[in-house]
C-alpha atoms as a PDB file:
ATOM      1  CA  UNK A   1       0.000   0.000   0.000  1.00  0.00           C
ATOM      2  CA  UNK A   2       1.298   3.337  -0.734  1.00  0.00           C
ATOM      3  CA  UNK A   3       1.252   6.116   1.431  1.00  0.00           C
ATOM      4  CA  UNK A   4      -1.339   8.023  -0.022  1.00  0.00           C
ATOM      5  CA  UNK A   5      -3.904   4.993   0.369  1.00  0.00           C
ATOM      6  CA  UNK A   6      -2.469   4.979   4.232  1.00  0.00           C
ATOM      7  CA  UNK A   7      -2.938   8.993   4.609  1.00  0.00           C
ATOM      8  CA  UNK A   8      -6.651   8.748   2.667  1.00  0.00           C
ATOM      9  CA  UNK A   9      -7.977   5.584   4.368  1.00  0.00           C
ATOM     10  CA  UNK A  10     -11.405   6.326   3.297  1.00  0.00           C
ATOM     11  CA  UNK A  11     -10.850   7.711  -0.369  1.00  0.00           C
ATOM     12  CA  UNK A  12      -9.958   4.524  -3.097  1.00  0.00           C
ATOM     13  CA  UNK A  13     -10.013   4.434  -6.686  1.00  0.00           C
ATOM     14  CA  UNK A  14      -9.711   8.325  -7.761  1.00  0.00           C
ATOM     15  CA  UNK A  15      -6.315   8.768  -9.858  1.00  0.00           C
ATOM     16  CA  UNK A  16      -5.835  13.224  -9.737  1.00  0.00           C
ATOM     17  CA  UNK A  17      -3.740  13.282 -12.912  1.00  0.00           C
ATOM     18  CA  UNK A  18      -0.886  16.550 -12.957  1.00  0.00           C
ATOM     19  CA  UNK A  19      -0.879  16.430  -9.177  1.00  0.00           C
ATOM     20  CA  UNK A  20       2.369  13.885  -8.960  1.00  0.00           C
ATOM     21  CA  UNK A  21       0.196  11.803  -6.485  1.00  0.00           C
ATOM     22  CA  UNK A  22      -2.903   9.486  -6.440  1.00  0.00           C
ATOM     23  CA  UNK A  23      -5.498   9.753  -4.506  1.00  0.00           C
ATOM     24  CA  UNK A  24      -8.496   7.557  -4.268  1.00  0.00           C
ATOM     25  CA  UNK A  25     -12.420   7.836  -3.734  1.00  0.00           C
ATOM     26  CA  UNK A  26     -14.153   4.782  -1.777  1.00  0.00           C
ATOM     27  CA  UNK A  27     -17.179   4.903  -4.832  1.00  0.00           C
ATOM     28  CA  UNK A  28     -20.261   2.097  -3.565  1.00  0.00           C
ATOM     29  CA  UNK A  29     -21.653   1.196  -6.815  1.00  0.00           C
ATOM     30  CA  UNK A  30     -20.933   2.411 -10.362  1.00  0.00           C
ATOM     31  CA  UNK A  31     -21.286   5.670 -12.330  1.00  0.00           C
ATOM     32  CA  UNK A  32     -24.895   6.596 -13.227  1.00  0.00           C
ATOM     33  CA  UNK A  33     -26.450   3.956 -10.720  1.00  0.00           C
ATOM     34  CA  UNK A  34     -25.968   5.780  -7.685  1.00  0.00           C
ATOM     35  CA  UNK A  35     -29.597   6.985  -6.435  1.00  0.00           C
ATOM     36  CA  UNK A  36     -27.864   9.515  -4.517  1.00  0.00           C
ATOM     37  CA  UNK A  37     -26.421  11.378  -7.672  1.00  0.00           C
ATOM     38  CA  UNK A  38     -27.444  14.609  -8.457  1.00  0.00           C
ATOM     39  CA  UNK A  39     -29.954  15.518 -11.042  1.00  0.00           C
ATOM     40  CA  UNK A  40     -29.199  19.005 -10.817  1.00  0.00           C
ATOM     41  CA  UNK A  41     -25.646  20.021 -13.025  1.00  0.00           C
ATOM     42  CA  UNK A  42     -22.628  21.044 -11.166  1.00  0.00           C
ATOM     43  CA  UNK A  43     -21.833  24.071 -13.217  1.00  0.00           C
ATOM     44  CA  UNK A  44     -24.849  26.298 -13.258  1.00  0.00           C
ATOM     45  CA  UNK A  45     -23.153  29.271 -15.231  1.00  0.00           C
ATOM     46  CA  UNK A  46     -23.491  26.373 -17.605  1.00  0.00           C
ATOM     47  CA  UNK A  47     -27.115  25.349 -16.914  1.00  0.00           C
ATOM     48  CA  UNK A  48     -28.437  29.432 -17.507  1.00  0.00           C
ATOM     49  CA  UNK A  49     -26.462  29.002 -20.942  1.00  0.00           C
ATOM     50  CA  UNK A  50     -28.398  26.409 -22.190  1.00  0.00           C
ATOM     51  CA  UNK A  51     -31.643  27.790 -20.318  1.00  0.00           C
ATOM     52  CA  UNK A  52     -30.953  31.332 -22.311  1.00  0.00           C
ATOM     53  CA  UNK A  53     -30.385  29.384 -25.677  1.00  0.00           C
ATOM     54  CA  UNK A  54     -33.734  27.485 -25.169  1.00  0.00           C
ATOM     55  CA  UNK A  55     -35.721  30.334 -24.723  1.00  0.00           C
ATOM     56  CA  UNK A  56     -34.535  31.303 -27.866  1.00  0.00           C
ATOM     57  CA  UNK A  57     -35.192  28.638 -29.783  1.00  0.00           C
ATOM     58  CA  UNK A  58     -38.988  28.419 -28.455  1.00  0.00           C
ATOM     59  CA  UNK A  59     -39.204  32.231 -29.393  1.00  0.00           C
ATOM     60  CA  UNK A  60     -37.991  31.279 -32.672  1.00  0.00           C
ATOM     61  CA  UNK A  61     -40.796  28.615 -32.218  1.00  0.00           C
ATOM     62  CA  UNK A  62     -43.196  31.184 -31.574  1.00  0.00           C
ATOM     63  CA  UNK A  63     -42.384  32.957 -34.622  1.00  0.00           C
ATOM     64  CA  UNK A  64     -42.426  30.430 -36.789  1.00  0.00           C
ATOM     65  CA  UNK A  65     -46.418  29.677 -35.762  1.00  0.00           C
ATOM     66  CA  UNK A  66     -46.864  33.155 -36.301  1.00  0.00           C
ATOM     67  CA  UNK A  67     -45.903  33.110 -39.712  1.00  0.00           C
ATOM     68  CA  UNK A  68     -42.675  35.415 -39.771  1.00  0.00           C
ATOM     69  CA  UNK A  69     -40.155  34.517 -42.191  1.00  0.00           C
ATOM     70  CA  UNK A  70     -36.827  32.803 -41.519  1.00  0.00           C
ATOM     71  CA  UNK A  71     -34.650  35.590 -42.190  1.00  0.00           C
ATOM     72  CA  UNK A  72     -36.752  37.803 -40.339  1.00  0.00           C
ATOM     73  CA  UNK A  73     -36.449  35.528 -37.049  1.00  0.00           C
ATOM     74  CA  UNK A  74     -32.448  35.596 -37.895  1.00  0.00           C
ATOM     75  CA  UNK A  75     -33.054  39.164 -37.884  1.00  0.00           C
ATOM     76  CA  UNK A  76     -34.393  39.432 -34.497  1.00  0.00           C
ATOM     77  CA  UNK A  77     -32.789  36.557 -32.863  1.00  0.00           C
ATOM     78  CA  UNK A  78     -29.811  37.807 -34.414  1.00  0.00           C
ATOM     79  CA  UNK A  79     -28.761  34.265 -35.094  1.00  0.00           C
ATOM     80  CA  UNK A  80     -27.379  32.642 -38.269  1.00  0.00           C
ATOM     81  CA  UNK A  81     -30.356  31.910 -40.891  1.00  0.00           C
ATOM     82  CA  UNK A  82     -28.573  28.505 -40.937  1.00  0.00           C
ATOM     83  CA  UNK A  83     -29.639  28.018 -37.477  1.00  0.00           C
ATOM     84  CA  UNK A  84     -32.908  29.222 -37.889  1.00  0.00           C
ATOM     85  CA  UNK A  85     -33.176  26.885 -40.655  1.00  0.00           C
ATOM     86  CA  UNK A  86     -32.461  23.962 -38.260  1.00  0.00           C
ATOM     87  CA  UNK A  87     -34.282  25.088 -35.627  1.00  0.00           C
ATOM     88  CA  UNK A  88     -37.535  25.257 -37.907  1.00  0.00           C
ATOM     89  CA  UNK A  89     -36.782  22.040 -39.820  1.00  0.00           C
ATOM     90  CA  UNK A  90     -36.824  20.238 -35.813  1.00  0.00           C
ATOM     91  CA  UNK A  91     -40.205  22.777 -35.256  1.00  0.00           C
ATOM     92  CA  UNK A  92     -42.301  21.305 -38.040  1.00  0.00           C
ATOM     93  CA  UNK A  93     -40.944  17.542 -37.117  1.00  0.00           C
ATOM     94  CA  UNK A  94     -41.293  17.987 -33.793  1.00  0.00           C
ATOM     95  CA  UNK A  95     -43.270  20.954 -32.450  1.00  0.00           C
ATOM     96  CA  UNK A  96     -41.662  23.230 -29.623  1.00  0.00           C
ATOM     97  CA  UNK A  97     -40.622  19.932 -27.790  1.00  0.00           C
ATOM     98  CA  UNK A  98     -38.302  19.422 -30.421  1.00  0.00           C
ATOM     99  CA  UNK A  99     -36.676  22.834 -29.589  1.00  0.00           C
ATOM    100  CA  UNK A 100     -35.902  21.608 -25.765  1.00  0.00           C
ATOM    101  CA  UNK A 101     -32.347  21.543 -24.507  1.00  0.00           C
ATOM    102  CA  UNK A 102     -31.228  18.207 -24.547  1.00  0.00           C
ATOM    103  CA  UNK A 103     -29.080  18.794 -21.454  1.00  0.00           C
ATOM    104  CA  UNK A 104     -25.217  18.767 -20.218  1.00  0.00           C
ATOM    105  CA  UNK A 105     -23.235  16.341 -22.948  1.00  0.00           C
ATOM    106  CA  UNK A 106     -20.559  14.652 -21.761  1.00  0.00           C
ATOM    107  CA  UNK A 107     -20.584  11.656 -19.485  1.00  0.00           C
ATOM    108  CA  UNK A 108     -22.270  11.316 -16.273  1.00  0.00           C
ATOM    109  CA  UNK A 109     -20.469  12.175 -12.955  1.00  0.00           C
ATOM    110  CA  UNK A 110     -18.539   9.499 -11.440  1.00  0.00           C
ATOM    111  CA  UNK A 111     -18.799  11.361  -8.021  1.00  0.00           C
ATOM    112  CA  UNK A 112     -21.706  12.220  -5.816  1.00  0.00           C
ATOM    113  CA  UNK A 113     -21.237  15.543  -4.560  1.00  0.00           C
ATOM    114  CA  UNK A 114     -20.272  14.412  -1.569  1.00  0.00           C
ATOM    115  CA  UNK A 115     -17.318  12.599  -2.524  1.00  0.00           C
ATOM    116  CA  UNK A 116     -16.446  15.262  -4.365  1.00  0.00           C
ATOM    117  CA  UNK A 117     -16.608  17.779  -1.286  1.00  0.00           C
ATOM    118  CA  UNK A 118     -14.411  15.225   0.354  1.00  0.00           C
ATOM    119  CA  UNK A 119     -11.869  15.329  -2.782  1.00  0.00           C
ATOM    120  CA  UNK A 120     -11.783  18.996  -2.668  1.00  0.00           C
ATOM    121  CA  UNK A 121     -11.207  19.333   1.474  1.00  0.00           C
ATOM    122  CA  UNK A 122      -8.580  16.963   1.487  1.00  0.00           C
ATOM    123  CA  UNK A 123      -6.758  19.005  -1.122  1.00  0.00           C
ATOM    124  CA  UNK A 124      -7.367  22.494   0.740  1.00  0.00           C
ATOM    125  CA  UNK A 125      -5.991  20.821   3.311  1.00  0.00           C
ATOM    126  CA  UNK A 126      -2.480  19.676   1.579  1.00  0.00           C
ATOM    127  CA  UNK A 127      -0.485  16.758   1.636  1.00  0.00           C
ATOM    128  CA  UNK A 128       1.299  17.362   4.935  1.00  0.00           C
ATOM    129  CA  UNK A 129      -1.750  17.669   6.854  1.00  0.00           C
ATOM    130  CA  UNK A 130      -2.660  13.742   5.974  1.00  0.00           C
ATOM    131  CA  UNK A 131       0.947  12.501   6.930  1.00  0.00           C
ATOM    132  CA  UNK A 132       2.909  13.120   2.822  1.00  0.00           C
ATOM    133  CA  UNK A 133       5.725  14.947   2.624  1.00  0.00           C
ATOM    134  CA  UNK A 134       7.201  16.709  -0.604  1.00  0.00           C
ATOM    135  CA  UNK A 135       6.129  20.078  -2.468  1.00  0.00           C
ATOM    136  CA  UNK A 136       2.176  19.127  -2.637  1.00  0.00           C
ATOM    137  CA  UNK A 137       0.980  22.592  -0.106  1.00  0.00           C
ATOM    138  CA  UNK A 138      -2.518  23.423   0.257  1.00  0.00           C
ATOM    139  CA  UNK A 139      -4.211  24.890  -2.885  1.00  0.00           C
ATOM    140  CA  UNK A 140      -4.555  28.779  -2.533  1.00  0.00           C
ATOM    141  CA  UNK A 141      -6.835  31.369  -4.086  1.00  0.00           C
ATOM    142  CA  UNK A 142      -4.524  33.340  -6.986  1.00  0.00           C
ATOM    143  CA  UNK A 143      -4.631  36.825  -5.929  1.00  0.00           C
ATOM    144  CA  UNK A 144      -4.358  38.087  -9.272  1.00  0.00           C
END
């Protein structure tokens, strides 16, 4: 065993890559099965992107049932009339439903947030503070 598994009893399995160390997460059943994960996304700023392009594609939506042109709703959306073009192709195949962000891509979290709390304390705290020694110090806030 090495002695970050000793100094992180209760984190296994969670390799930090660029950090010259490992350090693992005790994980109780596999990504995407966990009942405990969150439905809500971790990066909100992220979330009120996609919330701010869905509103307007369903205005776009509402624009196209009202009869205006697709250059016109370019115009006002001030989007590309290749996008409108999309975006009313998936309207008359689909409806407004169609127009719906499909969420966050990517893959699903591995970590609850929890774990991830846990991940992100012991690293505040540095590598000395669980028993390693080398140049691994707490993480600090840049102050520029």
């Amino acid at each position: 065993m090495d002695r970050t598994a000793e100094a992180y009893p209760k984190l296994n399995k969670l390799p930090l890559k660029g950090l010259g160390c490992r350090v693992e997460l005790e994980v109780g059943c596999p990504a995407g099965e966990d009942p405990g994960m969150p439905t809500v996304p971790r990066r909100p700023a992220a979330q009120r992107e996609r919330d701010r392009l869905e509103a307007r594609r369903l205005h776009a939506a509402a624009l196209f049932a009202a009869g205006v042109r697709q250059a016109e709703v370019a115009r006002q959306l001030e989007v590309s009339a290749q996008a409108v073009s999309v975006w009313r192709r998936r309207w008359q195949e689909g409806g407004s439903e169609a127009l719906y962000s499909r969420g966050p891509s990517g893959p699903t979290p591995r970590l609850t947030d929890q774990q991830l709390a846990a991940v992100e304390q012991a690293l505040l705290e540095g590598a000395q503070v669980h028993g390693l020694s080398g140049s691994c110090g707490p993480l600090t806030a840049s102050s520029s």
